[in-house]
PDB file of N, CA and C in Angstrom:
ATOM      1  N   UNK A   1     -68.984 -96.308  97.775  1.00  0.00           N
ATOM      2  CA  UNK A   1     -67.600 -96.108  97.389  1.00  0.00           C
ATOM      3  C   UNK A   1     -67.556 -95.827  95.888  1.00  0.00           C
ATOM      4  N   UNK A   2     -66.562 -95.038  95.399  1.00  0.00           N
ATOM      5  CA  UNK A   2     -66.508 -94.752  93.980  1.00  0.00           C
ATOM      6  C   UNK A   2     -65.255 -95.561  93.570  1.00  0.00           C
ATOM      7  N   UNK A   3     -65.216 -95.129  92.155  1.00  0.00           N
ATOM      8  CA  UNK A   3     -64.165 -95.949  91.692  1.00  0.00           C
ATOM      9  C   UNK A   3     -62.359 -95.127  92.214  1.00  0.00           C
ATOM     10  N   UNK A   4     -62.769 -94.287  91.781  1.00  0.00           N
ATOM     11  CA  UNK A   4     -61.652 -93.364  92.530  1.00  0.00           C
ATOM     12  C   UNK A   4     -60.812 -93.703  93.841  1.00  0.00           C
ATOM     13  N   UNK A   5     -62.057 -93.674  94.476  1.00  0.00           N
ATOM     14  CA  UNK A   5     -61.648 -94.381  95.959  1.00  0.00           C
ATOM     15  C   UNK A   5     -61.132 -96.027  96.253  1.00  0.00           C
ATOM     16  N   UNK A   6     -61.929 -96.705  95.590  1.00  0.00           N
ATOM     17  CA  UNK A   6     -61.787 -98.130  95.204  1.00  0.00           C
ATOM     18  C   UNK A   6     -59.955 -98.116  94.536  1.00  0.00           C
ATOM     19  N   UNK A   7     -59.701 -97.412  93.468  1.00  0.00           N
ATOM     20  CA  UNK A   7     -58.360 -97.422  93.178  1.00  0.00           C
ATOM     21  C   UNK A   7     -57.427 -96.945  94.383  1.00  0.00           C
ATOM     22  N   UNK A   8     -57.547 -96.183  95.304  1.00  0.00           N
ATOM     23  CA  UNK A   8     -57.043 -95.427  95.677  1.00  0.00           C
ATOM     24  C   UNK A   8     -56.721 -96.420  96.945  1.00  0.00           C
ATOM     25  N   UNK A   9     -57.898 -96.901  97.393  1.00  0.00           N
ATOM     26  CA  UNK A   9     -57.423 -98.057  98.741  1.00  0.00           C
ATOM     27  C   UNK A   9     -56.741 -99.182  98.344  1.00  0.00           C
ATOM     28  N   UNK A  10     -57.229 -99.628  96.661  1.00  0.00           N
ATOM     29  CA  UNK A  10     -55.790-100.632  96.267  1.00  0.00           C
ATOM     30  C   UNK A  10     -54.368-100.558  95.883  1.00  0.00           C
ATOM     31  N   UNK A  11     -54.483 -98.826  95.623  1.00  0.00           N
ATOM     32  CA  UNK A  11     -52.918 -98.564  95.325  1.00  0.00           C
ATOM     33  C   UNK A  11     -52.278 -98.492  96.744  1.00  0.00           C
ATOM     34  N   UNK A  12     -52.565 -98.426  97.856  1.00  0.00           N
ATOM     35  CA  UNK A  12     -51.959 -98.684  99.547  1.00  0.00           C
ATOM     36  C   UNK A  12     -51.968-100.289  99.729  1.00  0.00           C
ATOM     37  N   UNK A  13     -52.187-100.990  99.261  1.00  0.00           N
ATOM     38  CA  UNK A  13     -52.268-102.535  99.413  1.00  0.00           C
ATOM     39  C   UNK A  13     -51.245-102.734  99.052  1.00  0.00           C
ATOM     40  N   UNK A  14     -50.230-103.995  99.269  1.00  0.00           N
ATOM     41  CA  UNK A  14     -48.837-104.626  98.127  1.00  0.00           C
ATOM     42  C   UNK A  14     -49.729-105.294  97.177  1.00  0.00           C
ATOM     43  N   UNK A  15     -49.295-104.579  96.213  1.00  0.00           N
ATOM     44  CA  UNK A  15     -50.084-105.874  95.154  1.00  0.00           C
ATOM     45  C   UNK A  15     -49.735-107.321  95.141  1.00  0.00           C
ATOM     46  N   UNK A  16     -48.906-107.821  95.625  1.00  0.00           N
ATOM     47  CA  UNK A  16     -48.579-109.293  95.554  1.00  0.00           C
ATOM     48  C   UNK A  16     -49.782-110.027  96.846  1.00  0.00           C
ATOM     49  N   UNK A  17     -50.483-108.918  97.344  1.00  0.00           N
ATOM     50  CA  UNK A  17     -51.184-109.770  98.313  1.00  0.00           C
ATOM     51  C   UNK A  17     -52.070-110.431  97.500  1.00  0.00           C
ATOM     52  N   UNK A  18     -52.771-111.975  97.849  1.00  0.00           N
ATOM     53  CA  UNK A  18     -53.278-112.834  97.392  1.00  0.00           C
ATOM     54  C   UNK A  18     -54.756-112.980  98.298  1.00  0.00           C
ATOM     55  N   UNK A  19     -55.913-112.604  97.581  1.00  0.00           N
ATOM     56  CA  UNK A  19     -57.155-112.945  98.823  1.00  0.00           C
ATOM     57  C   UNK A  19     -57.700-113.764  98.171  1.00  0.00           C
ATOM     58  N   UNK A  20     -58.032-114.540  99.677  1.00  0.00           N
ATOM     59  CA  UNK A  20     -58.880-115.927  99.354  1.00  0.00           C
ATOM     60  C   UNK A  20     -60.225-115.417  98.246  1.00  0.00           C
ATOM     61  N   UNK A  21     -60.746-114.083  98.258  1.00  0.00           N
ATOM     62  CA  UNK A  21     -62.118-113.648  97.486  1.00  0.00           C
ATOM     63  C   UNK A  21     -61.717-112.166  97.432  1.00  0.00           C
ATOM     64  N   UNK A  22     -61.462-111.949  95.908  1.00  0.00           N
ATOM     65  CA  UNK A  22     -61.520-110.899  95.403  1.00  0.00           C
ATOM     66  C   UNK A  22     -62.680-109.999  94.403  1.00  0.00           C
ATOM     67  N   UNK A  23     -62.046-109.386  94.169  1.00  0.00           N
ATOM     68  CA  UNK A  23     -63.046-109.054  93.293  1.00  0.00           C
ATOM     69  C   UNK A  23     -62.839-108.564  91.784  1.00  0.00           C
ATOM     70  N   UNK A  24     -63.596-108.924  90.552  1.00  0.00           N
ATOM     71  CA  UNK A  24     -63.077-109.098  89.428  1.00  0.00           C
ATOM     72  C   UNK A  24     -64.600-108.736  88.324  1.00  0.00           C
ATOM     73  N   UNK A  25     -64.690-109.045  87.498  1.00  0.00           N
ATOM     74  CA  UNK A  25     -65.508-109.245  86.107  1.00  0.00           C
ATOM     75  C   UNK A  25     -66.320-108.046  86.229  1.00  0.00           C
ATOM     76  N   UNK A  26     -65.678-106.589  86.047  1.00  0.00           N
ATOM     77  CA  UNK A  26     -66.399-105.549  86.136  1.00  0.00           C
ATOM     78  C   UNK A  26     -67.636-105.431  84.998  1.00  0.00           C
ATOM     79  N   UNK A  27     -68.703-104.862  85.331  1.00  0.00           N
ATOM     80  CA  UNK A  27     -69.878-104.667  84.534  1.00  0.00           C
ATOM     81  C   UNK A  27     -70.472-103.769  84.486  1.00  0.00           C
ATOM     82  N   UNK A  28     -71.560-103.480  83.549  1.00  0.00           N
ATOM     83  CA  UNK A  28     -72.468-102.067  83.999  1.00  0.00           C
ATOM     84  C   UNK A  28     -73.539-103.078  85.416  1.00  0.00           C
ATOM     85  N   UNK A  29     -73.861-102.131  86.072  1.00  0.00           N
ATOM     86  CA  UNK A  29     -74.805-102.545  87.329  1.00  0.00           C
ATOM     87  C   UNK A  29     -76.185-102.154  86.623  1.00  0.00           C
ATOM     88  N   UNK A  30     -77.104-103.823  87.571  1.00  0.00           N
ATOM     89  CA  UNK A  30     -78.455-104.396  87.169  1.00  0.00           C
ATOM     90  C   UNK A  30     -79.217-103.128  87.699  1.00  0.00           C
ATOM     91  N   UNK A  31     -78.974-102.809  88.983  1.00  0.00           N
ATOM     92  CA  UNK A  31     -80.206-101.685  89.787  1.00  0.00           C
ATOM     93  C   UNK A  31     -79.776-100.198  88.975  1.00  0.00           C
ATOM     94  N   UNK A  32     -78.559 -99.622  88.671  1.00  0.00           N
ATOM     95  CA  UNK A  32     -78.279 -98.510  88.019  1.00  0.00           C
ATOM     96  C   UNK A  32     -77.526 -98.727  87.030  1.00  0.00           C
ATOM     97  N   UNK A  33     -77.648 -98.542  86.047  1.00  0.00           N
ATOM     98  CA  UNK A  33     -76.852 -99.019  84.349  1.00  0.00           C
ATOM     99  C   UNK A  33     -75.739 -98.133  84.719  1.00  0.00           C
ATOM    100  N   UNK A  34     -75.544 -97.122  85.232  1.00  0.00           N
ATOM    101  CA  UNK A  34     -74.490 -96.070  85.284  1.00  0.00           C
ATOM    102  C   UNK A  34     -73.276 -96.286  86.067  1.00  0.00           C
ATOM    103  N   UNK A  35     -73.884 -97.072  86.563  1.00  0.00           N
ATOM    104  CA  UNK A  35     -72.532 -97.506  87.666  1.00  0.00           C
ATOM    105  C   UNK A  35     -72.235 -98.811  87.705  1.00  0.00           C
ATOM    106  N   UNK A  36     -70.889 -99.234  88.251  1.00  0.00           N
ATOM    107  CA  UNK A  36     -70.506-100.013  88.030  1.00  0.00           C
ATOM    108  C   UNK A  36     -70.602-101.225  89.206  1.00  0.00           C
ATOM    109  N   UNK A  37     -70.768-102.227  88.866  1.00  0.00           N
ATOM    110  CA  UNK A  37     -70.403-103.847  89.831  1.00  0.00           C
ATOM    111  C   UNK A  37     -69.183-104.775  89.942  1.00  0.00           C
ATOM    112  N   UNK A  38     -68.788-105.158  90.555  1.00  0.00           N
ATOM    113  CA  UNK A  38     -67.749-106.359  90.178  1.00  0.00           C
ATOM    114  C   UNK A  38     -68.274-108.014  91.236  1.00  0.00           C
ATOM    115  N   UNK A  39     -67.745-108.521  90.472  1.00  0.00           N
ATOM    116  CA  UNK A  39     -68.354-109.753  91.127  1.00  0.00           C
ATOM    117  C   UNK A  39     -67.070-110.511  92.073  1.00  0.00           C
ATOM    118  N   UNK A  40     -67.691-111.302  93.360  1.00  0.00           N
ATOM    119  CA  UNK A  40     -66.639-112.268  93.912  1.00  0.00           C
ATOM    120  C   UNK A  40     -65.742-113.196  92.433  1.00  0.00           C
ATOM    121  N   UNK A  41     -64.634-112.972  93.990  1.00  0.00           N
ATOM    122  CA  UNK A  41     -62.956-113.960  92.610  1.00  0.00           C
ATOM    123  C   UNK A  41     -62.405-114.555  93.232  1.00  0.00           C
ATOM    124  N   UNK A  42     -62.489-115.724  93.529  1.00  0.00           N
ATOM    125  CA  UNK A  42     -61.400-116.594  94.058  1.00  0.00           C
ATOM    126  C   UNK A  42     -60.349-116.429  94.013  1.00  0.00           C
ATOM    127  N   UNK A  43     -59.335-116.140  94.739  1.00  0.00           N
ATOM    128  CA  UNK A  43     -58.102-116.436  94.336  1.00  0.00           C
ATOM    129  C   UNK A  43     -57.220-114.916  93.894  1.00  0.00           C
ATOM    130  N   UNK A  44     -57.687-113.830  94.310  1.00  0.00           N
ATOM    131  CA  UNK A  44     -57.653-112.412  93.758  1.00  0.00           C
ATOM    132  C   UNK A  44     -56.065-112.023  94.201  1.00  0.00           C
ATOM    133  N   UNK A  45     -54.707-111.956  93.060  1.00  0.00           N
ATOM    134  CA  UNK A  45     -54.181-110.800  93.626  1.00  0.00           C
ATOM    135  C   UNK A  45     -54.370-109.687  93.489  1.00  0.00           C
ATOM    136  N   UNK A  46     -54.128-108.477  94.812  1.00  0.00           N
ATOM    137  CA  UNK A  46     -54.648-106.903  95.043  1.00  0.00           C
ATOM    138  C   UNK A  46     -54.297-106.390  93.650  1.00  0.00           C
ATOM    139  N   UNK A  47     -52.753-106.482  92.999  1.00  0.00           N
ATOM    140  CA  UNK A  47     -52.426-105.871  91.739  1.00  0.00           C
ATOM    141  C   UNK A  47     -53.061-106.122  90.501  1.00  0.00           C
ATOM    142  N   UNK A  48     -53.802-107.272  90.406  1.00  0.00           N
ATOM    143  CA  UNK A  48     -54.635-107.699  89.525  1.00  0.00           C
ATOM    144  C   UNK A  48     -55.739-107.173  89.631  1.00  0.00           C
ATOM    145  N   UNK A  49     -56.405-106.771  90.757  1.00  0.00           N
ATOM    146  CA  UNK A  49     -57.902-105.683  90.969  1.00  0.00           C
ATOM    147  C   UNK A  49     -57.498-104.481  91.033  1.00  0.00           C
ATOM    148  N   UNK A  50     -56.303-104.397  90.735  1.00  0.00           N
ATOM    149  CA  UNK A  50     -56.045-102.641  90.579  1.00  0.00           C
ATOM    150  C   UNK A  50     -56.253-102.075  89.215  1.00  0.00           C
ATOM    151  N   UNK A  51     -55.231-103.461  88.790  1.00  0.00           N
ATOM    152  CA  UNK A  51     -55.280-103.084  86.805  1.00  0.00           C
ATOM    153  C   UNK A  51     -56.853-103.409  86.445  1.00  0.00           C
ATOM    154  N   UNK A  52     -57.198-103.809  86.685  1.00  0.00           N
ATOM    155  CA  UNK A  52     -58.827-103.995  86.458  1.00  0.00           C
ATOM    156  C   UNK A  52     -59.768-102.770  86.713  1.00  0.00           C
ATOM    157  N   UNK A  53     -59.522-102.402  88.179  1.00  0.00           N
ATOM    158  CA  UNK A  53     -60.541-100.818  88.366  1.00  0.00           C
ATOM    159  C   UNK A  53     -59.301 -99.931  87.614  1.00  0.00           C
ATOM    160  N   UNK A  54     -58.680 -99.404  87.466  1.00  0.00           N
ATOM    161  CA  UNK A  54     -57.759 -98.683  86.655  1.00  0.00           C
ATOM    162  C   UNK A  54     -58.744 -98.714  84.900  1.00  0.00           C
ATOM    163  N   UNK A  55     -58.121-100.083  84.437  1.00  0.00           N
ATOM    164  CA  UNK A  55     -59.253-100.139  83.074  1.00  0.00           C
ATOM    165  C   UNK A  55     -60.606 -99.579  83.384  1.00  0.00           C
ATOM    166  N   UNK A  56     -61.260 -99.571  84.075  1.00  0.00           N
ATOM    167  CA  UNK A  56     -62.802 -98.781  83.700  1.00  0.00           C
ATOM    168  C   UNK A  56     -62.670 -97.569  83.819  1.00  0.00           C
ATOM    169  N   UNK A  57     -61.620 -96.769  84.624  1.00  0.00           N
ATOM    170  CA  UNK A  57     -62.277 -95.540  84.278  1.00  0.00           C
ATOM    171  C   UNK A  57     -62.068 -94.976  82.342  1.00  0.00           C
ATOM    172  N   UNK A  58     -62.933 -94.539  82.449  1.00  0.00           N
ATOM    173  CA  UNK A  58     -63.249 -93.897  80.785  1.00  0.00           C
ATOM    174  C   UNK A  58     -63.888 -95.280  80.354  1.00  0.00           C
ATOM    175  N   UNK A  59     -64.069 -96.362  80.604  1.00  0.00           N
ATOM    176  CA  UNK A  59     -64.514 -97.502  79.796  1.00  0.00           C
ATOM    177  C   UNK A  59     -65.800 -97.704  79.481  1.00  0.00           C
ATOM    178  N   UNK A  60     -66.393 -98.012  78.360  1.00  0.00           N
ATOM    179  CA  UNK A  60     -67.478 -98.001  78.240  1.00  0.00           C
ATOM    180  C   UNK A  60     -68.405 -99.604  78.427  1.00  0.00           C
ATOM    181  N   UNK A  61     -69.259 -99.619  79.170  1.00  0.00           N
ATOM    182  CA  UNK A  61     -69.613-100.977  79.538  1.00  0.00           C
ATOM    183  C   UNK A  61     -71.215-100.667  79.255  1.00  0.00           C
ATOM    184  N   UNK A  62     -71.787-102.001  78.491  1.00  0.00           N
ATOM    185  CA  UNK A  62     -73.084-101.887  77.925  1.00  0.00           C
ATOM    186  C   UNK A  62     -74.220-102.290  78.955  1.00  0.00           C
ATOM    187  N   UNK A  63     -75.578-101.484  78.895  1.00  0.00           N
ATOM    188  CA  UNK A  63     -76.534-101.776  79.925  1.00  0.00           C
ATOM    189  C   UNK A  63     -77.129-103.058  79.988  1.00  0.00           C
ATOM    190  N   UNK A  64     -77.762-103.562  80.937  1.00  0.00           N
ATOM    191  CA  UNK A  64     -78.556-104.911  80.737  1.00  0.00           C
ATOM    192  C   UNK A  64     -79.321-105.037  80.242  1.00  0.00           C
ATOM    193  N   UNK A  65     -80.205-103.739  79.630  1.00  0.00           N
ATOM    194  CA  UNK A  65     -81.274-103.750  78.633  1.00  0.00           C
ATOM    195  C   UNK A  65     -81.126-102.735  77.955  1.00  0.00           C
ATOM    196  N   UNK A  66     -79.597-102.569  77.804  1.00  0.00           N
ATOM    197  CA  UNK A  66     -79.480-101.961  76.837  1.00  0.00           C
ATOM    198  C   UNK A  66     -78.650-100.655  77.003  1.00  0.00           C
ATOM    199  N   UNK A  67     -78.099 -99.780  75.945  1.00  0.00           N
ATOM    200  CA  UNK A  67     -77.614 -98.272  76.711  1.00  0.00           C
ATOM    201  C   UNK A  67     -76.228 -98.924  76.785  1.00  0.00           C
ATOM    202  N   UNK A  68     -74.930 -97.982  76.023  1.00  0.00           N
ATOM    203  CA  UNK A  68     -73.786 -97.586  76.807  1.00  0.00           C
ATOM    204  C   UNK A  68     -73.390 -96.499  77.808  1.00  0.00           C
ATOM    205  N   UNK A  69     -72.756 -97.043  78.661  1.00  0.00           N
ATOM    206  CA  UNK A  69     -72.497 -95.850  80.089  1.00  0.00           C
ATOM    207  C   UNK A  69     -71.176 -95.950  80.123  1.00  0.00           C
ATOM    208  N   UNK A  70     -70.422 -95.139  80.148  1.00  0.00           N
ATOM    209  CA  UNK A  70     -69.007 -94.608  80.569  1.00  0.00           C
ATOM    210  C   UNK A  70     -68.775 -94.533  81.987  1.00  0.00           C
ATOM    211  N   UNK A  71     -67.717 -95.408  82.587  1.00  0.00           N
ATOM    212  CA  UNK A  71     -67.592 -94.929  84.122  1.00  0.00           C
ATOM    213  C   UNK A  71     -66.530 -94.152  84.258  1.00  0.00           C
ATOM    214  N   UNK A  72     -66.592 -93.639  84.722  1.00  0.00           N
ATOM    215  CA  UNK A  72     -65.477 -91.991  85.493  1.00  0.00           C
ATOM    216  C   UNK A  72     -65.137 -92.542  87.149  1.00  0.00           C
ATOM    217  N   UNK A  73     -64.052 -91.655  87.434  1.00  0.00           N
ATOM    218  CA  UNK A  73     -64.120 -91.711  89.045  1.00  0.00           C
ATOM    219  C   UNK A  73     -64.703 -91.221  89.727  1.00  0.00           C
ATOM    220  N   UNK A  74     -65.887 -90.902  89.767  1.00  0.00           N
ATOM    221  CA  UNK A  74     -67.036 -90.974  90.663  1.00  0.00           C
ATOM    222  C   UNK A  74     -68.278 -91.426  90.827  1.00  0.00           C
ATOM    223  N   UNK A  75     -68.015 -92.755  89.621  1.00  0.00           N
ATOM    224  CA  UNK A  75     -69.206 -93.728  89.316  1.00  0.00           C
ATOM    225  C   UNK A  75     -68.719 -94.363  90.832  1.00  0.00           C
ATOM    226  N   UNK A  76     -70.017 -94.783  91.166  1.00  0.00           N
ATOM    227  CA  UNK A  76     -70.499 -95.563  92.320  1.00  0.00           C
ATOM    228  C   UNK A  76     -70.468 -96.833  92.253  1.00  0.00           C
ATOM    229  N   UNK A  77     -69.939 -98.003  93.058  1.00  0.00           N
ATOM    230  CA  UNK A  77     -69.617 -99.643  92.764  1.00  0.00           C
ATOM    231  C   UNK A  77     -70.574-100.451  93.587  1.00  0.00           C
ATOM    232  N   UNK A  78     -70.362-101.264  92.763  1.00  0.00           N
ATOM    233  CA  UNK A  78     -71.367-102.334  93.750  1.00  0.00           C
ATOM    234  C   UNK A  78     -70.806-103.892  93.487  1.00  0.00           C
ATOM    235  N   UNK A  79     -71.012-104.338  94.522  1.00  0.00           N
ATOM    236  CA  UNK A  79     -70.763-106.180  94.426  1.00  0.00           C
ATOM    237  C   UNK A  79     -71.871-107.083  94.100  1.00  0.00           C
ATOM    238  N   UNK A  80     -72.269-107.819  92.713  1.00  0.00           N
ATOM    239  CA  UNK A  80     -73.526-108.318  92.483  1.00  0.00           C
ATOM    240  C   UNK A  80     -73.032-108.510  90.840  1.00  0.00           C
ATOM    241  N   UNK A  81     -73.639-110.065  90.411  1.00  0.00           N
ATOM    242  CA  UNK A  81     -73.653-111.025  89.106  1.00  0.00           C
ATOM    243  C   UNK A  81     -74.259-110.102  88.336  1.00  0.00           C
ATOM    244  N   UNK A  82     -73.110-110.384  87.191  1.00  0.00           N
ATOM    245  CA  UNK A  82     -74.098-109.806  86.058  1.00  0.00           C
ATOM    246  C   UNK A  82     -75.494-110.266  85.857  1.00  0.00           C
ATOM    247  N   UNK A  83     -76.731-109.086  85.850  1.00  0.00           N
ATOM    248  CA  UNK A  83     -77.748-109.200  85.476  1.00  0.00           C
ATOM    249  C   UNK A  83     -78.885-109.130  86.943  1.00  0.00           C
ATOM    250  N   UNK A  84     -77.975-109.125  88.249  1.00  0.00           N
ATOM    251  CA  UNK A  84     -78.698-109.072  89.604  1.00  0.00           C
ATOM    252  C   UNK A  84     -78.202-107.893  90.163  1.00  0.00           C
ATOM    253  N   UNK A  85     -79.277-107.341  91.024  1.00  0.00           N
ATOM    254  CA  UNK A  85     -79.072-106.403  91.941  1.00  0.00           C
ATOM    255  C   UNK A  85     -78.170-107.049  93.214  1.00  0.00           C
ATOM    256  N   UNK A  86     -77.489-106.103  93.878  1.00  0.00           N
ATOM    257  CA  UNK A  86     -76.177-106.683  95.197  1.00  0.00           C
ATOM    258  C   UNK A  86     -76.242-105.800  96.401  1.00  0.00           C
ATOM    259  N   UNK A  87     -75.132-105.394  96.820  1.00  0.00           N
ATOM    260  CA  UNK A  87     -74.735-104.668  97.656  1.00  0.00           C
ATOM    261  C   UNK A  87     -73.745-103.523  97.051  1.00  0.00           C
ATOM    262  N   UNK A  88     -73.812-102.540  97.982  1.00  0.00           N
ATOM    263  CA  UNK A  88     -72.903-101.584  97.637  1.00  0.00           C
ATOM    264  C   UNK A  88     -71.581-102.030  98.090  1.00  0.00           C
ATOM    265  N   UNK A  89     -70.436-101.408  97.262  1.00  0.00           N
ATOM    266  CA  UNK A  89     -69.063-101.830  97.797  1.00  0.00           C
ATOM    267  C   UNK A  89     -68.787-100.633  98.911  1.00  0.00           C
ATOM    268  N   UNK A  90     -67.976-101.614 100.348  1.00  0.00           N
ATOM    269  CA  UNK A  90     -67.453-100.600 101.063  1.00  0.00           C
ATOM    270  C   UNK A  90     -66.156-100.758 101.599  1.00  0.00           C
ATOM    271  N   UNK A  91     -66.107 -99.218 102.666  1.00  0.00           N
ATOM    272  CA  UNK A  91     -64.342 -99.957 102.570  1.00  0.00           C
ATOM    273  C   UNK A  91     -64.534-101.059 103.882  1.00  0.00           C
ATOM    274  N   UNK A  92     -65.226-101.347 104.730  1.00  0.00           N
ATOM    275  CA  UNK A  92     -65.762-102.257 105.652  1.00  0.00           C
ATOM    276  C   UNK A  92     -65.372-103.621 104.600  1.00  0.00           C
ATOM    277  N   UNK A  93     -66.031-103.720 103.742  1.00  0.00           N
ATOM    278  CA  UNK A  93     -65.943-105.272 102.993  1.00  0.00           C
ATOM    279  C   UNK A  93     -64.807-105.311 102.491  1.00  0.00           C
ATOM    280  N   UNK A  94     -64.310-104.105 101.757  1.00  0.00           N
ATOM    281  CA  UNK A  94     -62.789-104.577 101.625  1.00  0.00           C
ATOM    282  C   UNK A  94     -61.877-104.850 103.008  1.00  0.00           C
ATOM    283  N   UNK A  95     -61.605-104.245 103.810  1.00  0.00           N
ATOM    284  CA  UNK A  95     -60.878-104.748 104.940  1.00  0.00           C
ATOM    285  C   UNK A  95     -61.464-105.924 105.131  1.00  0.00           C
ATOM    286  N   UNK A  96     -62.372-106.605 105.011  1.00  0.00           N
ATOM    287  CA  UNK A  96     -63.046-107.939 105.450  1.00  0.00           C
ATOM    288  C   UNK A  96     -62.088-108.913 104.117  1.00  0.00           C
ATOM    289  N   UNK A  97     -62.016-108.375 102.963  1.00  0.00           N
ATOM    290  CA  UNK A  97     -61.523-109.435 101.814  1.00  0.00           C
ATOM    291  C   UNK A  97     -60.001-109.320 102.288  1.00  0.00           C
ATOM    292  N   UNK A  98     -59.423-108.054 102.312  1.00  0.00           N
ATOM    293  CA  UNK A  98     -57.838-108.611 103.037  1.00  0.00           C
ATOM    294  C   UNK A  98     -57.651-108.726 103.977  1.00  0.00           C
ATOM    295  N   UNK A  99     -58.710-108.836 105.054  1.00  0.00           N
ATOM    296  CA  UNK A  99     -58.065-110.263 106.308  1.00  0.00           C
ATOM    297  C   UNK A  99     -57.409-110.852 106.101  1.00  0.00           C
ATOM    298  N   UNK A 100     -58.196-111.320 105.157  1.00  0.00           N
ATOM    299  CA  UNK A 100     -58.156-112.978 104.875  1.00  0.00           C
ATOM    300  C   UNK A 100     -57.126-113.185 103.536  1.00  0.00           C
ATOM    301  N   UNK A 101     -55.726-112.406 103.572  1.00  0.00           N
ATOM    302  CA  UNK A 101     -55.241-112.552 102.416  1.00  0.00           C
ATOM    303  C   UNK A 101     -53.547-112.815 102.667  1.00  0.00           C
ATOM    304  N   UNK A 102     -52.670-113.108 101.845  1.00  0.00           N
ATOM    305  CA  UNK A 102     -51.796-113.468 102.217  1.00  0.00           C
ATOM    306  C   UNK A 102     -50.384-112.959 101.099  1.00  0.00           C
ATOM    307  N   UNK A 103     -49.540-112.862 101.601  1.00  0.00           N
ATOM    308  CA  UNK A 103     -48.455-112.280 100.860  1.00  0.00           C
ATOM    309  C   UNK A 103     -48.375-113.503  99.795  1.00  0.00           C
ATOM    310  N   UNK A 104     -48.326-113.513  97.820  1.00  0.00           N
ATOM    311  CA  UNK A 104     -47.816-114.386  96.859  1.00  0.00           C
ATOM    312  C   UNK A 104     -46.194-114.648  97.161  1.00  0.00           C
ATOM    313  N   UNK A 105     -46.056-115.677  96.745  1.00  0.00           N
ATOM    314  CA  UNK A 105     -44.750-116.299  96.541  1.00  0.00           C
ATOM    315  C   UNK A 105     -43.954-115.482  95.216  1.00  0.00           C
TER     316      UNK A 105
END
């Protein structure tokens, strides 16, 4: 999934939805410096991971050993801690994170 796309399936979400595990603390990625990761978030509202992938595109995020990389919308995402290799993000796992999510008060 790219970031493009990643924005694009959260701008169809209500942002007031609330998931038990979101996703948050964008980074440059451990296996490709060029692309980007975000890590599990407790407690995630959708509008809050929107303004978040929104901020990276054009953003510049520093490599793990080093190197700045710029992500665009067609940098490639992945789910995995800063400094570890993960999984790729898909839209499979996102429909899996808003199952499990619930309209905010």
């Amino acid at each position: 999934m790219t970031l493009n796309e990643y924005i694009e399936f959260l701008e169809n979400k209500n942002p007031k939805r609330r998931l038990v595990m979101g996703l948050g603390s964008p980074h440059s990625y451990r296996g490709y410096y060029e692309q980007l990761a975000f890590e599990f978030k407790p407690s995630q509202l959708a509008g809050d991971m929107l303004n978040q992938a929104k901020a990276c595109l054009g953003a510049e995020f520093h490599g793990y050993k080093g190197g700045t990389f710029r992500m665009s919308g067609g940098t490639e995402l992945w789910i995995a801690l800063y400094g570890d290799c993960g999984s790729e993000l898909t839209r499979g796992l996102l429909d899996a994170l808003f199952a499990y999510s619930e309209e905010a008060p």
